[in-house]
N, C-alpha and C. Protein backbone atom coordinates (compact mmCIF):
# COMPACT_ATOMS: atom_id res chain seq x y z
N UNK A 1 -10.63 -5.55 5.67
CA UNK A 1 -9.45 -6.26 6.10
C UNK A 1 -8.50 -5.28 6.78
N UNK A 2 -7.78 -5.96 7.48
CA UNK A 2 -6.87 -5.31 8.10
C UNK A 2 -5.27 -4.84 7.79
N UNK A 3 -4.55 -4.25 7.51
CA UNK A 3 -3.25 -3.97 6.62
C UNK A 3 -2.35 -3.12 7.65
N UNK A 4 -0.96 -4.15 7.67
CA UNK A 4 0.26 -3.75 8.74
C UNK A 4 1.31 -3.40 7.36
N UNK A 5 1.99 -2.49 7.40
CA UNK A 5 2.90 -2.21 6.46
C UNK A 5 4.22 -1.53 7.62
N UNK A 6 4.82 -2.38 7.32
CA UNK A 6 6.60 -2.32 8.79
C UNK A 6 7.65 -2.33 7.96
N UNK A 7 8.47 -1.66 8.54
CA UNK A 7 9.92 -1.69 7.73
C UNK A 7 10.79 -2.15 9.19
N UNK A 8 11.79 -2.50 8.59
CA UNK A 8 13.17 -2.88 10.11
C UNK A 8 12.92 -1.81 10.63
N UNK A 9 12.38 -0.24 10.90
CA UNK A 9 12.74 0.77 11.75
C UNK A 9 11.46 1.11 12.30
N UNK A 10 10.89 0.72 11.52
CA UNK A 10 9.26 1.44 12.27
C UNK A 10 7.87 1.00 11.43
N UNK A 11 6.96 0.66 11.92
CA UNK A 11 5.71 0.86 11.38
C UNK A 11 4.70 1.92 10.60
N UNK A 12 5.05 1.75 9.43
CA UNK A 12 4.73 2.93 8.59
C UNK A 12 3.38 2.83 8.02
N UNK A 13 2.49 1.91 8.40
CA UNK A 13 0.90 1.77 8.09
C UNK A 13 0.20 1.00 8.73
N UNK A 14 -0.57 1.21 9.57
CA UNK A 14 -1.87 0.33 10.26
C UNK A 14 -3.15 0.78 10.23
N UNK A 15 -3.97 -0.28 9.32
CA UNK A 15 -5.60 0.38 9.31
C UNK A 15 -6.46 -0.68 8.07
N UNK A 16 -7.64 -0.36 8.25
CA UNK A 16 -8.49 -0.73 7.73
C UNK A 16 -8.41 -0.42 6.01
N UNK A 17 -8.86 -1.30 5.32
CA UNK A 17 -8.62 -1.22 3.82
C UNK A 17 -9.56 -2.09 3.11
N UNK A 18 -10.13 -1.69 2.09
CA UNK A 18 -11.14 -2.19 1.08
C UNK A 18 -10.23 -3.19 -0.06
N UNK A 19 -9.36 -3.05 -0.30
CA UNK A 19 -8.55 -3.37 -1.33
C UNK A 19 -6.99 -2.74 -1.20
N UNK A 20 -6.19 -3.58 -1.43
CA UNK A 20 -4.56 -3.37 -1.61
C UNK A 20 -3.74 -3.97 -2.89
N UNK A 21 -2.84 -2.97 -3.40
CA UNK A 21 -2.12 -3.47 -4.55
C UNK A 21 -1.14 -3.56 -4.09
N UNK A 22 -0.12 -4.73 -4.97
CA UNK A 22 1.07 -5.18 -4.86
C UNK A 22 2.26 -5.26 -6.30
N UNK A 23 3.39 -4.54 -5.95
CA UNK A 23 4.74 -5.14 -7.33
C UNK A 23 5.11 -6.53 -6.80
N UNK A 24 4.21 -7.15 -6.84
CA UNK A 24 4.47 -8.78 -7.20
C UNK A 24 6.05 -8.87 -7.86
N UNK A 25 6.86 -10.00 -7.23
CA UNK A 25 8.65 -9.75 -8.49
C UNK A 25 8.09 -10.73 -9.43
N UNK A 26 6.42 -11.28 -9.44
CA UNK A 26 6.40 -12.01 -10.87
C UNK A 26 5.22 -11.04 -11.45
N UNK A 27 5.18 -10.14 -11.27
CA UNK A 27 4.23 -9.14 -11.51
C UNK A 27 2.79 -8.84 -10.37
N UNK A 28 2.24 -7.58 -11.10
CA UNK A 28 1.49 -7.36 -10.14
C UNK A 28 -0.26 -7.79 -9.65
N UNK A 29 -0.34 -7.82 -8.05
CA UNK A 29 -1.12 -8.37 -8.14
C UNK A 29 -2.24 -6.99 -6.87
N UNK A 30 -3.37 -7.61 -6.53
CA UNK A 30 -4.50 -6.83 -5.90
C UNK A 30 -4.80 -8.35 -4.80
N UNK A 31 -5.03 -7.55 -3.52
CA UNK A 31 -5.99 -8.10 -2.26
C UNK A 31 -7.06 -7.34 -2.05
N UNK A 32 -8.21 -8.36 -1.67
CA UNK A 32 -9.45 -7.56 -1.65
C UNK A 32 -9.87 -8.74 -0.31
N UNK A 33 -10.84 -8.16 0.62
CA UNK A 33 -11.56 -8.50 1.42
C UNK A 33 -11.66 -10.54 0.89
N UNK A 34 -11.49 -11.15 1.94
CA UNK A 34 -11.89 -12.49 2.26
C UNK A 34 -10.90 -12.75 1.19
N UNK A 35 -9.54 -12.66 0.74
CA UNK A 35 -8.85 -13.68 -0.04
C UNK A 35 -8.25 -14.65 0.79
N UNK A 36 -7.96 -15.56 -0.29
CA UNK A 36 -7.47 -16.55 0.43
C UNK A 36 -5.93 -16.72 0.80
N UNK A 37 -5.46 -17.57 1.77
CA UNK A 37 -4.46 -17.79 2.51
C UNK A 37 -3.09 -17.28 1.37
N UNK A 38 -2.18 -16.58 1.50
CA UNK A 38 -1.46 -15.95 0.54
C UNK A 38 -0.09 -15.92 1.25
N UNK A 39 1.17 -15.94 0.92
CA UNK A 39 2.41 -15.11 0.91
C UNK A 39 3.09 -15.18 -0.47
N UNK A 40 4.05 -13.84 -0.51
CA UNK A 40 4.33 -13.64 -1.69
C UNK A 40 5.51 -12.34 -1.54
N UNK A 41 6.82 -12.52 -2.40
CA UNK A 41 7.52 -11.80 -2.73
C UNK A 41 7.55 -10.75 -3.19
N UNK A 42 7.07 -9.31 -2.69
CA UNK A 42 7.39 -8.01 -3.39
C UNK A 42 8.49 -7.16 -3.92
N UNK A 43 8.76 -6.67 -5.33
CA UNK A 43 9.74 -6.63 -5.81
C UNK A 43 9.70 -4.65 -5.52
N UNK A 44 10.30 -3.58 -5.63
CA UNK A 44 10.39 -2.47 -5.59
C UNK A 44 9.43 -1.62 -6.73
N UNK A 45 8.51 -1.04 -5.73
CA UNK A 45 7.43 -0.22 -6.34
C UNK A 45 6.57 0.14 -5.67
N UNK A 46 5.23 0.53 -5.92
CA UNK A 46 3.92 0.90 -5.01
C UNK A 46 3.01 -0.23 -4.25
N UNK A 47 3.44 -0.07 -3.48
CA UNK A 47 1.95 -0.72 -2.89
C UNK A 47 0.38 0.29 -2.62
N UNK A 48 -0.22 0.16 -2.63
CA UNK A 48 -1.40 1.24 -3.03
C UNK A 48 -2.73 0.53 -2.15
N UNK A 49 -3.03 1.11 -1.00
CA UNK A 49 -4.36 1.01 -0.46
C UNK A 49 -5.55 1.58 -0.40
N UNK A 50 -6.77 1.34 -1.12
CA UNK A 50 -7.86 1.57 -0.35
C UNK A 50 -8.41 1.74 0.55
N UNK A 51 -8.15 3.03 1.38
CA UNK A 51 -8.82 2.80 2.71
C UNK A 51 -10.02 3.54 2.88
N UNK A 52 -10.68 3.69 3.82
CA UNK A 52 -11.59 4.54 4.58
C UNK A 52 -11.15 6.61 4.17
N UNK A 53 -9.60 7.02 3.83
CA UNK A 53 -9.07 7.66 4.03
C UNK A 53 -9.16 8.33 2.79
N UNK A 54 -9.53 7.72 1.63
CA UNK A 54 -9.07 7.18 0.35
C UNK A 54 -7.59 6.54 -0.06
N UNK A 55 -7.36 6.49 -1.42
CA UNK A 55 -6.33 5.83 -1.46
C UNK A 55 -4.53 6.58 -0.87
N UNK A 56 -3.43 5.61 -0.31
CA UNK A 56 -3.00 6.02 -0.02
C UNK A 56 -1.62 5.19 -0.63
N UNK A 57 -0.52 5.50 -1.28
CA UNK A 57 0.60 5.07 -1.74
C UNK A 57 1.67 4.78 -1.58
N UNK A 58 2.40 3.91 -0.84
CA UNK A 58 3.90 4.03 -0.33
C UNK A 58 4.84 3.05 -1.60
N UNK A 59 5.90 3.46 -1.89
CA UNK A 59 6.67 3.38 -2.82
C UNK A 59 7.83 2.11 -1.46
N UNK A 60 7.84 1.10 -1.86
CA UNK A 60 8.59 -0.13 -1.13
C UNK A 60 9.68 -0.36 -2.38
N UNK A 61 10.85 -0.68 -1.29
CA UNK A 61 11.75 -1.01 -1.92
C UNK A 61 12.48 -3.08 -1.64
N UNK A 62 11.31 -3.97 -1.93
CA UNK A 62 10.92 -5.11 -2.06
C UNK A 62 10.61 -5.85 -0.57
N UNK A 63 10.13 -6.27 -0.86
CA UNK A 63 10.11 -7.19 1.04
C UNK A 63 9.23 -8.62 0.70
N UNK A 64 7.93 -9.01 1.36
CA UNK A 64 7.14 -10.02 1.30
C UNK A 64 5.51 -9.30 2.24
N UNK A 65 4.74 -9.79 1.82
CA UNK A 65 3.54 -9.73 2.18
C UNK A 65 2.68 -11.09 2.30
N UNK A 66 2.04 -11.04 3.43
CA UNK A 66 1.49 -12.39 4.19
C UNK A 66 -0.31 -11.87 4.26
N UNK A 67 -1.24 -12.83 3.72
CA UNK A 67 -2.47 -12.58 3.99
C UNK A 67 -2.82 -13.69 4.80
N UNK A 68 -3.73 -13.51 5.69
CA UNK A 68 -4.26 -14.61 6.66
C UNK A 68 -5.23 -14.30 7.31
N UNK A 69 -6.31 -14.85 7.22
CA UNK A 69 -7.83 -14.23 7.88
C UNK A 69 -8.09 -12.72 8.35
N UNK A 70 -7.83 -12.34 6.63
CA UNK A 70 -8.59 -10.62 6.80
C UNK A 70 -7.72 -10.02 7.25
N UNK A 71 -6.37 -10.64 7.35
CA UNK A 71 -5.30 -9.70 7.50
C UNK A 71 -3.94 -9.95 6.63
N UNK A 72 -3.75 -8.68 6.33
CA UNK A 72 -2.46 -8.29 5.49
C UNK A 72 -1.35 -7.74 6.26
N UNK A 73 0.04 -8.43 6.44
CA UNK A 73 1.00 -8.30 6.80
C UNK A 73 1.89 -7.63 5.48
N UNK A 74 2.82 -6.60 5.78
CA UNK A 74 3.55 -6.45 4.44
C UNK A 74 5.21 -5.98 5.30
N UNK A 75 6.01 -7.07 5.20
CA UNK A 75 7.49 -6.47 5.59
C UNK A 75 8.04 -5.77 4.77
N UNK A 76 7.95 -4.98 4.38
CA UNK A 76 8.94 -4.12 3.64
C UNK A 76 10.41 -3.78 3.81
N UNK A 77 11.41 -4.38 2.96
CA UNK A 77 13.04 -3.91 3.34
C UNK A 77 13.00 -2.01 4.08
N UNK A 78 12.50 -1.71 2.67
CA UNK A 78 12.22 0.39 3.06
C UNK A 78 11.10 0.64 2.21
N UNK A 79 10.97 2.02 2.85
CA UNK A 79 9.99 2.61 2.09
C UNK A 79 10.92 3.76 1.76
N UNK A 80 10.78 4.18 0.30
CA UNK A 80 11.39 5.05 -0.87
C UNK A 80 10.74 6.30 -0.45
């Protein structure tokens, strides 16, 4: 799948990913390849990807994340 991670100032992640974690604000959750149609409120914490790269960690300070055919959108307010 594919994973965009943007803040209001700049694009701080684009790339390929096996799996992505989320601070869900109703707790946390995981995207993996072919989920289904998703948006959802992120509360301040890690988001954590699987990539090709190995894993890689950015600390968000809450936004929303959108899944939609193999792709992961994540607005992030900031990254910490």
């Amino acid at each position: 799948m594919f994973i965009e991670i943007i803040t209001p100032d700049k694009k701080v992640f684009a790339g390929e990913a096996s799996a992505a974690s989320f601070p869900g604000t109703q707790g946390a959750f995981q995207i993996l390849n072919n989920h289904a149609p998703l948006v959802s409120t992120i509360g301040k914490g890690e988001v954590v990807v699987d990539g090709k790269e190995g894993q890689q960690t950015f600390t968000v300070d809450g936004g929303v994340v959108e899944v939609l055919n193999n792709k992961v959108l994540v607005l992030a307010e900031a990254i910490l």
